[in-house]
Protein backbone atom coordinates (compact mmCIF):
# COMPACT_ATOMS: atom_id res chain seq x y z
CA UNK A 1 16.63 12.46 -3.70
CA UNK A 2 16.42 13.76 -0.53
CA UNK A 3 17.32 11.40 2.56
CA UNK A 4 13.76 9.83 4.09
CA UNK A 5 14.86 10.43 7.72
CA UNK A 6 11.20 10.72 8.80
CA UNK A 7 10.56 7.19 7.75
CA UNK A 8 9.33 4.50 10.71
CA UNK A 9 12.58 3.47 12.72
CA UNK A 10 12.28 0.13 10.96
CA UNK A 11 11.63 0.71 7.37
CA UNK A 12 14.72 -0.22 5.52
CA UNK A 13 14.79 3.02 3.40
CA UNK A 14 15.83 5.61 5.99
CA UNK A 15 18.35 7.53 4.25
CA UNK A 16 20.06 7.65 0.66
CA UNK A 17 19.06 4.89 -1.44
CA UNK A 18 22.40 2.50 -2.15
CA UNK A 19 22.59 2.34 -5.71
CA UNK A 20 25.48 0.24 -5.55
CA UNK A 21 24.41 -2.18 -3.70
CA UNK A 22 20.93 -2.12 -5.78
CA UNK A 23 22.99 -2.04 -9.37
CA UNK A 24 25.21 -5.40 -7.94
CA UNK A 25 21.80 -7.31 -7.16
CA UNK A 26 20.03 -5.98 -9.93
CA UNK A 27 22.46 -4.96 -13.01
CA UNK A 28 19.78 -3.51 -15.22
CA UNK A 29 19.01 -0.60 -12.78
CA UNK A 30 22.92 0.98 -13.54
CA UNK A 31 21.79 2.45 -17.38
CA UNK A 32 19.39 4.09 -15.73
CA UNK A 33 20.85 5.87 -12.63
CA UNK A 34 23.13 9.15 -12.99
CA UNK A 35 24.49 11.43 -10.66
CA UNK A 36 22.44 14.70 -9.82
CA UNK A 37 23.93 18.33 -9.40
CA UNK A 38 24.80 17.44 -5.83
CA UNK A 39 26.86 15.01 -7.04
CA UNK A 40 25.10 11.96 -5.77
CA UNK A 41 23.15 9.20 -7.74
CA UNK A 42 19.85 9.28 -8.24
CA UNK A 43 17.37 7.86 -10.98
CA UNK A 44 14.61 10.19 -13.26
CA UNK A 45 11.46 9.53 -10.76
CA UNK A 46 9.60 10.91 -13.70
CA UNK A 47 10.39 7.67 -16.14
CA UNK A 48 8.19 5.06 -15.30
CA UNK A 49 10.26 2.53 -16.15
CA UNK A 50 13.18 3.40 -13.86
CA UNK A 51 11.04 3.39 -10.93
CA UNK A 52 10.19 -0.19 -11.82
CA UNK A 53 13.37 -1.07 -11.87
CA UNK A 54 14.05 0.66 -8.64
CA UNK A 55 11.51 -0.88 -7.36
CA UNK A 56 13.19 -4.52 -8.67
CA UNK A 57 16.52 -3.99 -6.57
CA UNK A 58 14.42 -2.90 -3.44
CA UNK A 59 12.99 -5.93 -3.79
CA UNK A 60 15.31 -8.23 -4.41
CA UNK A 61 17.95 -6.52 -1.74
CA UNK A 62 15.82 -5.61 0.51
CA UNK A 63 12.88 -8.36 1.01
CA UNK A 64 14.35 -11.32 -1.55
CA UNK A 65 11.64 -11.60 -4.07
CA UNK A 66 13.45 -12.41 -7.12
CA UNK A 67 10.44 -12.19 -9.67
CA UNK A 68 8.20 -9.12 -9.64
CA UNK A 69 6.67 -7.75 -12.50
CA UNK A 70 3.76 -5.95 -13.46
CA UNK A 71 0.91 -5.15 -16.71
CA UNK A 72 1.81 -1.78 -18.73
CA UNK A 73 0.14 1.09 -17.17
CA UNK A 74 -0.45 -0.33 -13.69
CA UNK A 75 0.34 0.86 -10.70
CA UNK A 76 4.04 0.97 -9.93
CA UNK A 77 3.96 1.92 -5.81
CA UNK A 78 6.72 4.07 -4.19
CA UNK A 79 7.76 0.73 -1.48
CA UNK A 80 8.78 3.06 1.32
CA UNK A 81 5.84 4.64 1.71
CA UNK A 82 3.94 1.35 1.34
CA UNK A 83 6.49 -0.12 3.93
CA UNK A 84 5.75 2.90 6.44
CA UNK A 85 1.84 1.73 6.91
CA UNK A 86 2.89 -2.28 7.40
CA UNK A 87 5.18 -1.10 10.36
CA UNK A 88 2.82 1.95 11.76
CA UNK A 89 0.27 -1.28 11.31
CA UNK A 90 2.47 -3.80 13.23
CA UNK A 91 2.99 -1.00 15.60
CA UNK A 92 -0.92 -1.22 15.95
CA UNK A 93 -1.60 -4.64 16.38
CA UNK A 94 1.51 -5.98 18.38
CA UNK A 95 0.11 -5.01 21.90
CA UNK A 96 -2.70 -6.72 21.61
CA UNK A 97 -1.20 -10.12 20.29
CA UNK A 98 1.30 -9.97 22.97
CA UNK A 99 -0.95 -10.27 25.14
CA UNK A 100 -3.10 -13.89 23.83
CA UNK A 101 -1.85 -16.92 25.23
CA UNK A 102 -1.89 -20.43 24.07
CA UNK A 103 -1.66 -21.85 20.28
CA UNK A 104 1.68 -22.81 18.33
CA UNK A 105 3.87 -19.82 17.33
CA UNK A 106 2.29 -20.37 13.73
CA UNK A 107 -0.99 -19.42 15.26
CA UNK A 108 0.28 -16.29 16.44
CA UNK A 109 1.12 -15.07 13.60
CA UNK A 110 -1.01 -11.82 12.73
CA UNK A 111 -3.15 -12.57 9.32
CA UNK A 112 -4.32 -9.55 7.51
CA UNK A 113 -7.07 -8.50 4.58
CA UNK A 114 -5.60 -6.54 1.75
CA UNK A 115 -8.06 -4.31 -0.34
CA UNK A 116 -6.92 -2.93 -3.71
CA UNK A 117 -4.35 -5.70 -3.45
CA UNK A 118 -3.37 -4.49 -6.79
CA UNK A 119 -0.83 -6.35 -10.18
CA UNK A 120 1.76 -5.06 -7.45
CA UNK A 121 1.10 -7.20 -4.37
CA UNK A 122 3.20 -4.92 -2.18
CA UNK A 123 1.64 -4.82 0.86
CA UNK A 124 1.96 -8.92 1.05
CA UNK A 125 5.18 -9.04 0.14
CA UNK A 126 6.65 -6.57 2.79
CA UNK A 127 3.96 -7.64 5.32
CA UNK A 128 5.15 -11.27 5.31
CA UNK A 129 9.28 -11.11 4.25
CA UNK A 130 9.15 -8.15 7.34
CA UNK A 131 6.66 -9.90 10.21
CA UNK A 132 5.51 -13.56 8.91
CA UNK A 133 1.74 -12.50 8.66
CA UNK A 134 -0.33 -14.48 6.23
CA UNK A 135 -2.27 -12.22 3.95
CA UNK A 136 -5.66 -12.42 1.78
CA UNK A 137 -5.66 -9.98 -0.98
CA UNK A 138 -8.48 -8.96 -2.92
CA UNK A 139 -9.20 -6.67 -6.16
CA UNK A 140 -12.02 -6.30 -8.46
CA UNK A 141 -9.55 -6.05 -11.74
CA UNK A 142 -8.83 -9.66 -12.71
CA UNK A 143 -6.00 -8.55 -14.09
CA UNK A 144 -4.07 -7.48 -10.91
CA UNK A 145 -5.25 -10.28 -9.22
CA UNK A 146 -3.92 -12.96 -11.79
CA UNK A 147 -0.81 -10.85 -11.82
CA UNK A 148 -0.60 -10.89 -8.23
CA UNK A 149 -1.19 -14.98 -8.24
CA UNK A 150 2.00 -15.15 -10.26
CA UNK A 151 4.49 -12.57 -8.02
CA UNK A 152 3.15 -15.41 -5.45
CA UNK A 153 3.77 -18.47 -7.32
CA UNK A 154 7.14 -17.39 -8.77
CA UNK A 155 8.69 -16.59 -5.12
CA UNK A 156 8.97 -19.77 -2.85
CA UNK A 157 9.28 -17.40 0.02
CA UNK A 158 5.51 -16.27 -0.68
CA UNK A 159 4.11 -19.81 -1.42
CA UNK A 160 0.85 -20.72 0.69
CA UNK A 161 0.92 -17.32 2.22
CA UNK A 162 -0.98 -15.36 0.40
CA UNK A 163 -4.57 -15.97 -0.81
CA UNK A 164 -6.04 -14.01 -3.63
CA UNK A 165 -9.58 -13.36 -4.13
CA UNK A 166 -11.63 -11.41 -6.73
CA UNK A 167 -14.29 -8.98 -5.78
CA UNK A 168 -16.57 -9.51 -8.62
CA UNK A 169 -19.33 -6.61 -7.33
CA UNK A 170 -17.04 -3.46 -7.25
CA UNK A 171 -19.67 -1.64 -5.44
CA UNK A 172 -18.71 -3.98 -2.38
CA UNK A 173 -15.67 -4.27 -0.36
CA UNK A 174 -15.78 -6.65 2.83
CA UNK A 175 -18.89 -8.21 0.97
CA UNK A 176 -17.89 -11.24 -0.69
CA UNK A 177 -14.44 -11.08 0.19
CA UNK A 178 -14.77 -12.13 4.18
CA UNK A 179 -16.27 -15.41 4.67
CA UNK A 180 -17.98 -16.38 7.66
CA UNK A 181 -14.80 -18.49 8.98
CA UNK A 182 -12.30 -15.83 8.91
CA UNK A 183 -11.15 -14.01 11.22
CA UNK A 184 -8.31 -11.05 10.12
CA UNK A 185 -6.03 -9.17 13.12
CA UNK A 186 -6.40 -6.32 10.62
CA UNK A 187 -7.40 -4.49 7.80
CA UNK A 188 -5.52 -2.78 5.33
CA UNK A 189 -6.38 -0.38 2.48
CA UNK A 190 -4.72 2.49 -0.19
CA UNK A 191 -8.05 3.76 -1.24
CA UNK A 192 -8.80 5.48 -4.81
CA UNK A 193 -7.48 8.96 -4.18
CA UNK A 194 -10.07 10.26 -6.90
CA UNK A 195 -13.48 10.69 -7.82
CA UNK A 196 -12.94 10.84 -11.70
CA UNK A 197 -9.95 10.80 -14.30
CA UNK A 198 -9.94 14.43 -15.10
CA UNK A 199 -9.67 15.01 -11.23
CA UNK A 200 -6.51 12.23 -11.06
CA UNK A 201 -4.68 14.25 -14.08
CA UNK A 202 -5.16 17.50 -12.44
CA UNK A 203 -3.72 16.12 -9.24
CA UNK A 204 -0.97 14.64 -11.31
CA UNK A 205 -0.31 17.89 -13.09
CA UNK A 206 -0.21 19.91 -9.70
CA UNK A 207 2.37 17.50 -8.17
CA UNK A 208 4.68 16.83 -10.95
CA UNK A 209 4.59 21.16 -11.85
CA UNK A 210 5.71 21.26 -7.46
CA UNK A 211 8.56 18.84 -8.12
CA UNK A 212 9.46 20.26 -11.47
CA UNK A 213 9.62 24.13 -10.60
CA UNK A 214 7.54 24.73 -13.49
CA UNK A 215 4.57 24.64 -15.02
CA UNK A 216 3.93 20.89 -16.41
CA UNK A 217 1.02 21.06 -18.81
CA UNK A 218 0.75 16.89 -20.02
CA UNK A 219 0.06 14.56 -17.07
CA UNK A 220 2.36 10.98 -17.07
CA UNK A 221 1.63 9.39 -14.61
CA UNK A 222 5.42 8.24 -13.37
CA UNK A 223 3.56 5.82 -11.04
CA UNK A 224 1.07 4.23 -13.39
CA UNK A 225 -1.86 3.32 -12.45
CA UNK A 226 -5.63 2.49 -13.90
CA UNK A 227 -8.81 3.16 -13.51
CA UNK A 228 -9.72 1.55 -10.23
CA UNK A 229 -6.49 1.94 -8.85
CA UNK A 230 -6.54 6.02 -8.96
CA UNK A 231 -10.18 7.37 -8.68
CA UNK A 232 -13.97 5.81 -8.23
CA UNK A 233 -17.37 7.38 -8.21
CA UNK A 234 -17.85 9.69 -4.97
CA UNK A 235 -13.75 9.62 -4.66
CA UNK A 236 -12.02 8.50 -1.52
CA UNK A 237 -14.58 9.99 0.66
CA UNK A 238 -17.52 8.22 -0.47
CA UNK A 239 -15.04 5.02 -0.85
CA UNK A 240 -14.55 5.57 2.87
CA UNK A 241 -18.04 6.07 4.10
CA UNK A 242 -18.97 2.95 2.47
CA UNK A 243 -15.60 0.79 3.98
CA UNK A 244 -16.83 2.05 7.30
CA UNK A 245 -20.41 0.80 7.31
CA UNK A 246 -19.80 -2.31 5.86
CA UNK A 247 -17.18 -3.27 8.53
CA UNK A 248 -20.01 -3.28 10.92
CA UNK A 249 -21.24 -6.63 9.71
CA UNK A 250 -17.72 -8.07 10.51
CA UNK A 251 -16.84 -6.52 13.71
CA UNK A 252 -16.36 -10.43 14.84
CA UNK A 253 -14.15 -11.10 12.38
CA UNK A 254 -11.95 -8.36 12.20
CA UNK A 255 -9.61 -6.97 15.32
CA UNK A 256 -8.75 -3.47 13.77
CA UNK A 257 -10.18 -1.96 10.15
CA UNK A 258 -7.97 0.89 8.73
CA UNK A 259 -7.19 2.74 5.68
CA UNK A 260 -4.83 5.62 4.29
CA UNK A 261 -7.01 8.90 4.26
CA UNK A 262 -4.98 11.14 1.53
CA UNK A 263 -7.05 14.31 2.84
CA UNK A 264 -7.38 15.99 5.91
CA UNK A 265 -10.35 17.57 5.12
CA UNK A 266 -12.33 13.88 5.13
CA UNK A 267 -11.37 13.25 8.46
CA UNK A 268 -14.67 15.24 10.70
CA UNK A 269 -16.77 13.58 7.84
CA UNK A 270 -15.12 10.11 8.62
CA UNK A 271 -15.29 10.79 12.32
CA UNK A 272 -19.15 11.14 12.34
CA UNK A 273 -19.32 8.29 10.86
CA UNK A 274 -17.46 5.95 13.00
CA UNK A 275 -19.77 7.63 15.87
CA UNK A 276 -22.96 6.66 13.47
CA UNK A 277 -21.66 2.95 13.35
CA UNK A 278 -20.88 2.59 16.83
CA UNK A 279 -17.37 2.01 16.64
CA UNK A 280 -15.93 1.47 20.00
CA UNK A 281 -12.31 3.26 19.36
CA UNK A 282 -10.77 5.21 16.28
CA UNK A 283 -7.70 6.81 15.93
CA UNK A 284 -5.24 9.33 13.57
CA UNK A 285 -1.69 7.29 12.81
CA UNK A 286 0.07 10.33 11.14
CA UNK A 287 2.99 9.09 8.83
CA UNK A 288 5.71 11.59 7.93
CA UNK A 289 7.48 10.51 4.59
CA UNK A 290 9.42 13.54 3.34
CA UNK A 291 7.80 16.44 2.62
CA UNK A 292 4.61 14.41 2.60
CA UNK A 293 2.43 14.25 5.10
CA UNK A 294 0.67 11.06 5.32
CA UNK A 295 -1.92 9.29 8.05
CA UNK A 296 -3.76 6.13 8.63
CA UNK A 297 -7.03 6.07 10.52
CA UNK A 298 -8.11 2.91 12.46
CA UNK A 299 -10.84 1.91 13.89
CA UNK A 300 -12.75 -1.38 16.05
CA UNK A 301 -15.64 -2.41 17.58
């Protein structure tokens, strides 16, 4: 595994993972780690189920959630990469908090919508062990979000901080979700990369056949991952287009609206869009995580 120098100055997982420490907080996680032909340990990132248990000693070690689980065949997120966007985020938003006045210190703590919250709940998790925010997460899959309920309810640490709600109109995003009495600093998103399953096995194929030095013809998805979590009708573009003209009808309660964009080539679409809307400043975050190339776009009114 090569060392994630590029990672945000504060993300924990800058350099070489420490698989002893890991294996000595989470035993289970030492059958499946070996040393690779540079001599140094390392786990299969193609077998799902040792990056779930990597992902167990991150974050037990790391953040000190000691139950975290997740449904066969969902998604099982790489948590650096997920880390990078909360502190590019906090990054974002800290300015602008620093500079309100008044209210208890509890007040001032950022709060922050979660869409695609996913069985994983990652984005909580790190954004309130790392900063204190409060979170509301919400998902159209009952599943996830009953899976999510319990990550919550089985870690004191996340108890009363996290509110879960189900999008039951999948078609919608802020509608239904944002009530007239919230207010959010931001919000978040990891948007369906995918416009149809065929298209998220090809993508699959291509990446794993790049990692692999060869030609991989069976897609397995080392991630997991379901249908709503990896593709949606129109893709992330049209998933996108739609985010951005529904957060007109809650420029009042939301500070900043943003969202991974996995493509480049969306962005002058995206862009005309925000100018359709009227939003009154948008930006590019680029993230760097490896040899991936990564960005955020944000935008207000």
């Amino acid at each position: 595994m090569a060392e994630r120098n590029e990672l945000h100055i504060r993300n924990k997982h800058n350099g070489q993972y420490d698989f002893s420490l890991l294996i000595e907080n989470y035993p289970p996680l030492k059958k499946l780690v070996s040393l690779n032909p540079y001599g140094t340990n390392t786990i299969n990132f193609f077998n799902p189920h040792a990056v779930k248990a990597l992902n167990k000693a991150l974050l037990i070690t790391y953040y000190g959630i000691r139950y975290w689980d997740i449904p066969k065949d969902y998604l099982c997120p790489p948590i650096p990469g997920r880390a990078d966007y909360i502190h590019y985020i906090a990054d974002l938003i800290q300015a602008e908090r620093g500079n309100r006045n008044g209210g208890s210190e509890e007040n001032k703590k950022p709060r922050c919508l979660d869409i695609g919250v996913g069985a994983n709940c990652i984005y909580p998790i790190i954004g309130h062990t790392e900063y204190g925010w409060t979170f509301v997460g919400s998902d159209i899959d009952p599943v996830s979000i009953e899976n999510a309920r319990k990550i919550v309810t089985c870690n004191p640490v996340l108890a009363h901080k996290i509110d879960l709600r189900l999008q039951k109109d999948s078609k919608k995003i802020f509608d239904g979700i944002i009530t007239s009495d919230d207010y959010f600093d931001v919000t978040i998103c990891n948007p369906p990369f995918h416009s149809s399953k065929e298209e998220a096995e090809e993508g699959t194929l291509r990446k794993l056949s790049s990692l692999k030095g060869e030609k991989v013809q069976k897609a397995k998805l080392n991630f997991g991952g379901n249908a709503n979590e990896l593709w949606c009708e129109g893709g992330e573009i049209r998933f996108l287009l739609n985010m951005i003209s529904e957060s007109q009808k809650y420029k009042k309660n939301c500070g900043w609206f943003t969202s991974l964009v996995s493509k480049e080539k969306n962005l002058d679409k995206l862009y005309s869009k925000l100018k359709a809307v009227r939003a009154s400043e948008y930006k590019i975050i680029r993230m760097q995580q490896g040899t991936k190339n990564s960005r955020i776009l944000a935008w207000r009114f």
